[in-house]
Protein backbone atom coordinates (compact mmCIF):
# COMPACT_ATOMS: atom_id res chain seq x y z
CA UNK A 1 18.17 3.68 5.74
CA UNK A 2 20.10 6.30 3.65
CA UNK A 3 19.28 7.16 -0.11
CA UNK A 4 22.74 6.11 -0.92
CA UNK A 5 21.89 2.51 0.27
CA UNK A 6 18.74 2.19 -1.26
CA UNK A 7 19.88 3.77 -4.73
CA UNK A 8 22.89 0.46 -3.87
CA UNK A 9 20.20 -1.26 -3.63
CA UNK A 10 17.90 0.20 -6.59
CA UNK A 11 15.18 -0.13 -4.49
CA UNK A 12 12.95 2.59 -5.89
CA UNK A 13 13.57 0.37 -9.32
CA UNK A 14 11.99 -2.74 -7.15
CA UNK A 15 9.15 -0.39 -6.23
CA UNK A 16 8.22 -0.06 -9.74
CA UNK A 17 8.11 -3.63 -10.25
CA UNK A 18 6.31 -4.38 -7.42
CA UNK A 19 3.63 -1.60 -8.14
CA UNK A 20 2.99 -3.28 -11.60
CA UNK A 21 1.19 -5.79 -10.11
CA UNK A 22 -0.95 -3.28 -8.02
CA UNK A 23 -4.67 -4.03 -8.94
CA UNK A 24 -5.59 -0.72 -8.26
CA UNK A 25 -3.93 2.87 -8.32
CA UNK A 26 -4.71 3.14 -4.70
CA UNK A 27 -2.29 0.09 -4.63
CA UNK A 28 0.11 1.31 -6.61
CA UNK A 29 0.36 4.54 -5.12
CA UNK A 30 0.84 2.92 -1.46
CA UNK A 31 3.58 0.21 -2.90
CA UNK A 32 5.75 3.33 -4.04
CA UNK A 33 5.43 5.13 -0.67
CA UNK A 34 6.81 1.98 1.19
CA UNK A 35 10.14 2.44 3.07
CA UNK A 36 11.93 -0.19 4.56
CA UNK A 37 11.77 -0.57 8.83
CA UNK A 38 14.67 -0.82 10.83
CA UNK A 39 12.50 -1.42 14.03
CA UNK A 40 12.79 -4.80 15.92
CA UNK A 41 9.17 -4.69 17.18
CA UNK A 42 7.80 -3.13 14.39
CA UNK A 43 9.32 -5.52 11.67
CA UNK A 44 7.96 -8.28 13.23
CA UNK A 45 4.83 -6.76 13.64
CA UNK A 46 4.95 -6.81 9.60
CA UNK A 47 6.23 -9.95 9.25
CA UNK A 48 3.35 -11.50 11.03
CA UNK A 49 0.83 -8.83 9.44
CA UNK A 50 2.57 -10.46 6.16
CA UNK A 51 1.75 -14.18 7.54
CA UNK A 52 -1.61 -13.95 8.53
CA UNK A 53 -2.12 -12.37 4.57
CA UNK A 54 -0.72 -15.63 3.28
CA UNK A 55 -2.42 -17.73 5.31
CA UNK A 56 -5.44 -16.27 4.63
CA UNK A 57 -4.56 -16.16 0.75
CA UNK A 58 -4.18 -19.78 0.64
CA UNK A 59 -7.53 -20.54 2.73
CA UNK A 60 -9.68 -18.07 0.52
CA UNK A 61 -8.26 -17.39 -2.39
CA UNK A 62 -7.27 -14.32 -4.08
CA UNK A 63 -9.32 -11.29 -3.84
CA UNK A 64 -10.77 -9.12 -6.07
CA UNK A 65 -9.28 -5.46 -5.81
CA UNK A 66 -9.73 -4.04 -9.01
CA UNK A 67 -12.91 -1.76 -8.39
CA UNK A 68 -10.89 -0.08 -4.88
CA UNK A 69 -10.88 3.69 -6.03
CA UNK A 70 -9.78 6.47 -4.36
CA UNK A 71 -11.37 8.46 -1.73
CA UNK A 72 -8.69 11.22 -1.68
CA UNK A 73 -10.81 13.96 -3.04
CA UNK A 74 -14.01 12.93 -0.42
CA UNK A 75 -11.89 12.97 2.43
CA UNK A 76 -10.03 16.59 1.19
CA UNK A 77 -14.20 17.91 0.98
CA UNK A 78 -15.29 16.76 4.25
CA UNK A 79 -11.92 18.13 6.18
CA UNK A 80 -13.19 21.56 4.70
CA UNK A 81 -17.38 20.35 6.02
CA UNK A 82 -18.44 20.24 2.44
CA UNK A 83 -21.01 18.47 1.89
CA UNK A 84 -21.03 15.41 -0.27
CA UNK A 85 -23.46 14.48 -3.09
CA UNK A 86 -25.29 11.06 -2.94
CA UNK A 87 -23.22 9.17 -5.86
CA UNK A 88 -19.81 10.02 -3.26
């Protein structure tokens, strides 16, 4: 999809929205990177990704994602063999 259609569209305005109700940063951050799929297989794959989440939702309840932080920075170290301390 074209940045003309999805400024039609506002999406990146939805995005924003949608990343409000991110319970982490790590959340938010991966709702904002989202693009839409024009892939047969591979929107159904989603869809059904997107099913089993609901399902699962209503069965269990909502989780608790608050505390997910981000391991950006400990990933970045151990690509360059740093070591890490014992808190990381």
């Amino acid at each position: 999809m074209n940045k003309k259609n999805l400024d039609t569209l506002e999406y990146y305005k939805v995005l924003e929205i949608l990343s409000g109700f991110a319970q982490s940063e790590v959340t938010a951050d991966f709702v904002m990177g989202i693009m839409p799929d024009t892939e047969y297989d591979s929107v159904n794959e989603k869809l059904e990704d997107t099913k089993d989440a609901i399902e699962l939702y209503q069965r269990k309840g909502n989780p608790s994602l608050g505390g997910i932080k981000s391991i950006k920075s400990i990933v970045s170290r151990l690509k360059m063999d740093a070591d890490l301390s014992n808190k990381e």
